[in-house]
PDB file of N, CA and C in Angstrom:
ATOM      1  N   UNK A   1     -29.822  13.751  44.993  1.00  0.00           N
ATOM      2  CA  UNK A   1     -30.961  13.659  44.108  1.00  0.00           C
ATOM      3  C   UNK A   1     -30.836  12.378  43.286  1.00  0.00           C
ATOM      4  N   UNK A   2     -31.562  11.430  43.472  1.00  0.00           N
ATOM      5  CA  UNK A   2     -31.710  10.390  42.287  1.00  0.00           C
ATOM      6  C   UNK A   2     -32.386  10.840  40.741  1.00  0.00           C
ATOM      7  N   UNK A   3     -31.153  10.148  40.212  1.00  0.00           N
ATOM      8  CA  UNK A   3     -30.951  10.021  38.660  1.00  0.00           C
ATOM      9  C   UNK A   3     -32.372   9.777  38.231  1.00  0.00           C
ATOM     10  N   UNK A   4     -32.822   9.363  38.891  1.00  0.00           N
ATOM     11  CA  UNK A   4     -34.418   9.161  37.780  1.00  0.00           C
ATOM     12  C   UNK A   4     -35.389  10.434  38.046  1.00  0.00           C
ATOM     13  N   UNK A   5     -34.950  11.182  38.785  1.00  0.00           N
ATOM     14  CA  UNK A   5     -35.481  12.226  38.826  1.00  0.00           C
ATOM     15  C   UNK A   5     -34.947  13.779  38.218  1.00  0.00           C
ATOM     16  N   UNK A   6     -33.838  13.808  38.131  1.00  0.00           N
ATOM     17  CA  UNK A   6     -33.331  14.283  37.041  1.00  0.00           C
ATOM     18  C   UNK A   6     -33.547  14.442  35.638  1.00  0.00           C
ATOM     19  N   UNK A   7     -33.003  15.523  35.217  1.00  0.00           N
ATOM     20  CA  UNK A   7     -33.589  16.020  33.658  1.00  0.00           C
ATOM     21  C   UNK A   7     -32.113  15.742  33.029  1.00  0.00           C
ATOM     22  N   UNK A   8     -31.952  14.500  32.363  1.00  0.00           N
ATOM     23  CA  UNK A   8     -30.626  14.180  32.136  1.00  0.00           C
ATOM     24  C   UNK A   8     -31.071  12.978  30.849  1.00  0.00           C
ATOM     25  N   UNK A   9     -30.067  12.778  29.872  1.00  0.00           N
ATOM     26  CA  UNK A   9     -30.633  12.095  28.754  1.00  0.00           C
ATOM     27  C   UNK A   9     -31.043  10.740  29.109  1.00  0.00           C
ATOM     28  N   UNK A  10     -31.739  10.020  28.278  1.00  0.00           N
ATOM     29  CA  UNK A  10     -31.573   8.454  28.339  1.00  0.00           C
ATOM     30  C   UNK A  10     -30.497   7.651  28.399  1.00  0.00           C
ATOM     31  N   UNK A  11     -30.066   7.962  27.295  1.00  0.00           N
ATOM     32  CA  UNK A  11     -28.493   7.345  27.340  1.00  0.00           C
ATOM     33  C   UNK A  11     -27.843   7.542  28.814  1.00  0.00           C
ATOM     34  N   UNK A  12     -27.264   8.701  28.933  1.00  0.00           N
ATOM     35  CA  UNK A  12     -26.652   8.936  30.324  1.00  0.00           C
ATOM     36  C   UNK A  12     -27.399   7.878  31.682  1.00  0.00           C
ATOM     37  N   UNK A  13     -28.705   8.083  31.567  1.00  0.00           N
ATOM     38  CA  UNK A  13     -29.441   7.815  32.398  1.00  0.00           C
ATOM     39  C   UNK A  13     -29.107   6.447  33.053  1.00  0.00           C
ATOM     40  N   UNK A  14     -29.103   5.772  30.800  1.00  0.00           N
ATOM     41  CA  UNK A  14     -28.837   4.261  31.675  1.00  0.00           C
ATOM     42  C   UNK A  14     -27.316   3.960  31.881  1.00  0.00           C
ATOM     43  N   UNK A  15     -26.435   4.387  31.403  1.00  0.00           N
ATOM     44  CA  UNK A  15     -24.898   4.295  31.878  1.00  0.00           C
ATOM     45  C   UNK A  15     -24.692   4.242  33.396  1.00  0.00           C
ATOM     46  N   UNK A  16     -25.568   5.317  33.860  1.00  0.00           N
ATOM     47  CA  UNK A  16     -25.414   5.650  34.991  1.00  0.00           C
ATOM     48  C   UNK A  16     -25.922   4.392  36.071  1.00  0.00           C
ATOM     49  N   UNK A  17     -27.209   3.765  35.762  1.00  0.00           N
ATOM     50  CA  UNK A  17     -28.225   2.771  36.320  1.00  0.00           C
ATOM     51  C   UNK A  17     -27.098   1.690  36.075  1.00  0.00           C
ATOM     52  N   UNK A  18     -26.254   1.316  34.804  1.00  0.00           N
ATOM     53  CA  UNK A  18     -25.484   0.583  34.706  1.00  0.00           C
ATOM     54  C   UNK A  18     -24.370  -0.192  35.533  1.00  0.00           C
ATOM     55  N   UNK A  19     -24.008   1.105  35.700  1.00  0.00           N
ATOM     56  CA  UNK A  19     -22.845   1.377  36.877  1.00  0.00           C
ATOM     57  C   UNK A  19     -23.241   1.494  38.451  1.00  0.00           C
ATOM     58  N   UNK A  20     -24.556   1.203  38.804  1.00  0.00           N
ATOM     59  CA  UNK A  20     -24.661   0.576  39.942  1.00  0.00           C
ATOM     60  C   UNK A  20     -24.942   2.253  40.502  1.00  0.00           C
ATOM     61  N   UNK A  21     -25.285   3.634  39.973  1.00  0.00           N
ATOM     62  CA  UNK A  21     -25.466   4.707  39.952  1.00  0.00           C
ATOM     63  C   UNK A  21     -27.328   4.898  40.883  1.00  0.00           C
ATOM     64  N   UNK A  22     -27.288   5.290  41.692  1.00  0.00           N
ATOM     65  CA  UNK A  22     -28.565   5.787  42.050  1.00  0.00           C
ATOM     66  C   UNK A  22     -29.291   7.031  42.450  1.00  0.00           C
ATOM     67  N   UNK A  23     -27.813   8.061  43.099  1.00  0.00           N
ATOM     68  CA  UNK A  23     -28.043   9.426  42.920  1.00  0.00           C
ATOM     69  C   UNK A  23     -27.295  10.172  42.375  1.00  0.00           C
ATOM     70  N   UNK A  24     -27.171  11.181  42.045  1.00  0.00           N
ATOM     71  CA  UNK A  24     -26.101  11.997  41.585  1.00  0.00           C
ATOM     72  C   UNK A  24     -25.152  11.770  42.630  1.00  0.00           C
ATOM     73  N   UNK A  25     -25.019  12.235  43.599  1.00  0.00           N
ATOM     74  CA  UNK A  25     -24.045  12.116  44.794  1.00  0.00           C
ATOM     75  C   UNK A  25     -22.877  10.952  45.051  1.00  0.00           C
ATOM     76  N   UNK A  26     -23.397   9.942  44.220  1.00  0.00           N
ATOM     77  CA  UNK A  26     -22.479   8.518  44.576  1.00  0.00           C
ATOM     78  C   UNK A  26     -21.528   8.558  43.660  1.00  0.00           C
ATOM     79  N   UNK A  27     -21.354   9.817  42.684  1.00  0.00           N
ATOM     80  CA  UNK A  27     -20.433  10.480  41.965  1.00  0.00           C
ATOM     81  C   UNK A  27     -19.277  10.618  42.265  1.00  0.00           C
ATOM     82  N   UNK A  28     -19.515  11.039  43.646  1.00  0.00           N
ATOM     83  CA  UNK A  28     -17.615  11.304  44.452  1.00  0.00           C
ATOM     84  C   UNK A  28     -17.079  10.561  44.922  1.00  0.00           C
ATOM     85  N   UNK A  29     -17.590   9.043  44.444  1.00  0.00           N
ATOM     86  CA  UNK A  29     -17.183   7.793  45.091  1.00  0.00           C
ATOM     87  C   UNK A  29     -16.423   7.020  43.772  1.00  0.00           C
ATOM     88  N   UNK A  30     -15.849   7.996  42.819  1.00  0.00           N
ATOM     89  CA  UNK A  30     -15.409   8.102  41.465  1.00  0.00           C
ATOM     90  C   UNK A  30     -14.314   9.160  41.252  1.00  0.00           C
ATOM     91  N   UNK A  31     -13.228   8.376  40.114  1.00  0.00           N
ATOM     92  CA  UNK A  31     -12.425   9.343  40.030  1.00  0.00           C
ATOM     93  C   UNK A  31     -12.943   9.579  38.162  1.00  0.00           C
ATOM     94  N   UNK A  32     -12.387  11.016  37.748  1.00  0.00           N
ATOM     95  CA  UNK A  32     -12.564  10.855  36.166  1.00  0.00           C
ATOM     96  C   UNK A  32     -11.851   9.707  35.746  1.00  0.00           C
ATOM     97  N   UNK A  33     -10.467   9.131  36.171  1.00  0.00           N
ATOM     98  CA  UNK A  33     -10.140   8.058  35.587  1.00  0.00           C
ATOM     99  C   UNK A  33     -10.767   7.327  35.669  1.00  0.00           C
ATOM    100  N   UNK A  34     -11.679   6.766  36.520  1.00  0.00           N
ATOM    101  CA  UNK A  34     -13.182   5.944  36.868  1.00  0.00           C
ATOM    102  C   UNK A  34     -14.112   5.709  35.287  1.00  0.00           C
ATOM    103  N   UNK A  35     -14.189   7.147  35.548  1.00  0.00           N
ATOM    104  CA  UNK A  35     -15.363   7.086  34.307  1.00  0.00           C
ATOM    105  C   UNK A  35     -14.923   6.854  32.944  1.00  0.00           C
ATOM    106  N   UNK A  36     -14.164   7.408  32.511  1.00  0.00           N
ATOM    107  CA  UNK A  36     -12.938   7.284  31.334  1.00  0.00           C
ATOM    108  C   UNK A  36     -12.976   5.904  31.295  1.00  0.00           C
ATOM    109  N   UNK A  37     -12.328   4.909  31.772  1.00  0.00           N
ATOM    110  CA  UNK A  37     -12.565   3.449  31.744  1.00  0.00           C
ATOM    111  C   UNK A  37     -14.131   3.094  31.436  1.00  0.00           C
ATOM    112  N   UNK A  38     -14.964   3.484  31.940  1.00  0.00           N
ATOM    113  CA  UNK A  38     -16.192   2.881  31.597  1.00  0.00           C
ATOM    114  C   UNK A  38     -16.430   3.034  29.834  1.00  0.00           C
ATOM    115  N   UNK A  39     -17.122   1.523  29.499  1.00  0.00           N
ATOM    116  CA  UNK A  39     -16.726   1.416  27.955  1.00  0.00           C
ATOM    117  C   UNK A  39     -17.836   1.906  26.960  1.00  0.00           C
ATOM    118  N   UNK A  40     -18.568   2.162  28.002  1.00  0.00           N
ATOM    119  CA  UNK A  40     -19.874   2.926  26.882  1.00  0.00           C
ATOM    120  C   UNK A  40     -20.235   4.241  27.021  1.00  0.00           C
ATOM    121  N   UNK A  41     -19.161   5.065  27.395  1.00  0.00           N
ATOM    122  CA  UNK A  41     -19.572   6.252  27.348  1.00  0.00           C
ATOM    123  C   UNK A  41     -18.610   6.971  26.734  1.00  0.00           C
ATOM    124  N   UNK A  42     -19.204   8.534  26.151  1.00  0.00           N
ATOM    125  CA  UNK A  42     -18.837   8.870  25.164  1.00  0.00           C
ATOM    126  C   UNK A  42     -17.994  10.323  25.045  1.00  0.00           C
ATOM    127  N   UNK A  43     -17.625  11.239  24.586  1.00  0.00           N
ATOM    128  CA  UNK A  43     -17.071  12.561  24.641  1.00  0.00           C
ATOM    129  C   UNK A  43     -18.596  13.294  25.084  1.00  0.00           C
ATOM    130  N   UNK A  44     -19.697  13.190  24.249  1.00  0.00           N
ATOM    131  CA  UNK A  44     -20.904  14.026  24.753  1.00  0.00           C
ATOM    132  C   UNK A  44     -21.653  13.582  25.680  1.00  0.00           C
ATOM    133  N   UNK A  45     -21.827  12.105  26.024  1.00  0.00           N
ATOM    134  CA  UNK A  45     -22.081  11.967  27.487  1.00  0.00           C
ATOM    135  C   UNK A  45     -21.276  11.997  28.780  1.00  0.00           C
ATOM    136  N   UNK A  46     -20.005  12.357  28.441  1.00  0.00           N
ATOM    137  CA  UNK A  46     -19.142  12.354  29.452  1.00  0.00           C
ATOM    138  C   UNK A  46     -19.229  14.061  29.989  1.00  0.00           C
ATOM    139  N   UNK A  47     -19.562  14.850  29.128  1.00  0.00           N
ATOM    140  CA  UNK A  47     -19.586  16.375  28.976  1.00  0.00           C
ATOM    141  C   UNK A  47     -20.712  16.612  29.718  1.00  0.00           C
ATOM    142  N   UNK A  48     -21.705  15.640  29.102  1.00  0.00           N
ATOM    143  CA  UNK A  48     -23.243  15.935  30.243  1.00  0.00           C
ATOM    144  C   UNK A  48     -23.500  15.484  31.683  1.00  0.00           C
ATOM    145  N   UNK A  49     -22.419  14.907  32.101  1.00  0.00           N
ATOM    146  CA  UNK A  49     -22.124  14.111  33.171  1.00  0.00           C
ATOM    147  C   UNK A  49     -21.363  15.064  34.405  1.00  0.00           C
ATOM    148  N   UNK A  50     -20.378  15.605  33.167  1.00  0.00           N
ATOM    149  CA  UNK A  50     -20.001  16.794  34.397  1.00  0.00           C
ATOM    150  C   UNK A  50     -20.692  18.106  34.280  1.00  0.00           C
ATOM    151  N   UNK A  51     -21.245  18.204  34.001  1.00  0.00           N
ATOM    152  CA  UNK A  51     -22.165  19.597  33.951  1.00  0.00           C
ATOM    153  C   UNK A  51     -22.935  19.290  34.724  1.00  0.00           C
ATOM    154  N   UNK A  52     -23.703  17.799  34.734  1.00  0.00           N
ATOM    155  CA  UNK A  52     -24.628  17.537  35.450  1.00  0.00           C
ATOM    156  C   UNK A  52     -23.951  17.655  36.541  1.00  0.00           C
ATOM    157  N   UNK A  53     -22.951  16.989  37.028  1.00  0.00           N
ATOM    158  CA  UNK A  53     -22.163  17.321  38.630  1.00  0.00           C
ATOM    159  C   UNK A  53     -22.176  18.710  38.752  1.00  0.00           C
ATOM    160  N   UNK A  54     -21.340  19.411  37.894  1.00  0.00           N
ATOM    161  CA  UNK A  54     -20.992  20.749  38.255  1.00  0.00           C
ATOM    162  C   UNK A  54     -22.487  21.813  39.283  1.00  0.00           C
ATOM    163  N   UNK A  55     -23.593  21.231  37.907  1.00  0.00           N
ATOM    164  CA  UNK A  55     -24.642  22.107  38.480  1.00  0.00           C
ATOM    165  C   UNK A  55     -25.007  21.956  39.422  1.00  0.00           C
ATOM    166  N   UNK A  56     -25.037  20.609  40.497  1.00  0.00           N
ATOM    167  CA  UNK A  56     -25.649  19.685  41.405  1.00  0.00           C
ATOM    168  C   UNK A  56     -24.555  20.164  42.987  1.00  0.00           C
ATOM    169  N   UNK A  57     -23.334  20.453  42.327  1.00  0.00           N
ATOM    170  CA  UNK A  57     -22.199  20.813  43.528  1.00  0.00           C
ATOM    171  C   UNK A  57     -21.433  19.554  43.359  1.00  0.00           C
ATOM    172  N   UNK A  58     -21.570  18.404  42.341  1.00  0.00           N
ATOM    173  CA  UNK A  58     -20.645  17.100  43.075  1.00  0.00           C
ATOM    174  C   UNK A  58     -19.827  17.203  42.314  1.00  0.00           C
ATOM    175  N   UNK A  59     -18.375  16.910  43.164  1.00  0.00           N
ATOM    176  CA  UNK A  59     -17.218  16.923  43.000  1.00  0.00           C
ATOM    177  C   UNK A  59     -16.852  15.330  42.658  1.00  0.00           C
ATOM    178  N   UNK A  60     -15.725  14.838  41.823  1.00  0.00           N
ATOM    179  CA  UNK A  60     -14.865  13.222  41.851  1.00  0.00           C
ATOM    180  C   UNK A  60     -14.070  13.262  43.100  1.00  0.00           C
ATOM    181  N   UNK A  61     -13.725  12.312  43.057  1.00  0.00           N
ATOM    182  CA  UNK A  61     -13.386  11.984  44.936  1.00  0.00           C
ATOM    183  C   UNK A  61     -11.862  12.008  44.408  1.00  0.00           C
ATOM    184  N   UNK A  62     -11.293  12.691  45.711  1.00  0.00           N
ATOM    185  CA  UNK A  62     -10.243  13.232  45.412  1.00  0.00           C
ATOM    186  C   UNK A  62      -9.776  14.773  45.171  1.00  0.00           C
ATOM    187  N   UNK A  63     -11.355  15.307  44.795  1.00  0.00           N
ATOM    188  CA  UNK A  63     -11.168  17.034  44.692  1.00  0.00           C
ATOM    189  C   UNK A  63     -11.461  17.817  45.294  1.00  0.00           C
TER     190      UNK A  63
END
């Protein structure tokens, strides 16, 4: 499912567009240490990020 179609914040939205992000799915092409390094994101967008995976089925690569 692409991110712009998703019910997911702005913020997140553009972190995600940032990072070269176009569906949810290109998620598992990421580890959490992945995202953790990325410098603009936060404890509550990082929280909405995996929920958003969780609900979607996507896993970080590696799990």
């Amino acid at each position: 499912m692409k991110i712009s179609e998703m019910n997911i914040s702005v913020r997140l939205y553009a972190i995600l567009h940032k990072h070269g992000i176009e569906a949810i799915e290109d998620m598992s092409n990421y580890t959490p240490d992945d995202i953790i390094r990325w410098k603009d994101i936060g404890r509550r967008t990082l929280e909405e990020l995996l929920s958003t995976m969780k609900s979607n089925g996507i896993k970080f690569k590696g799990e």
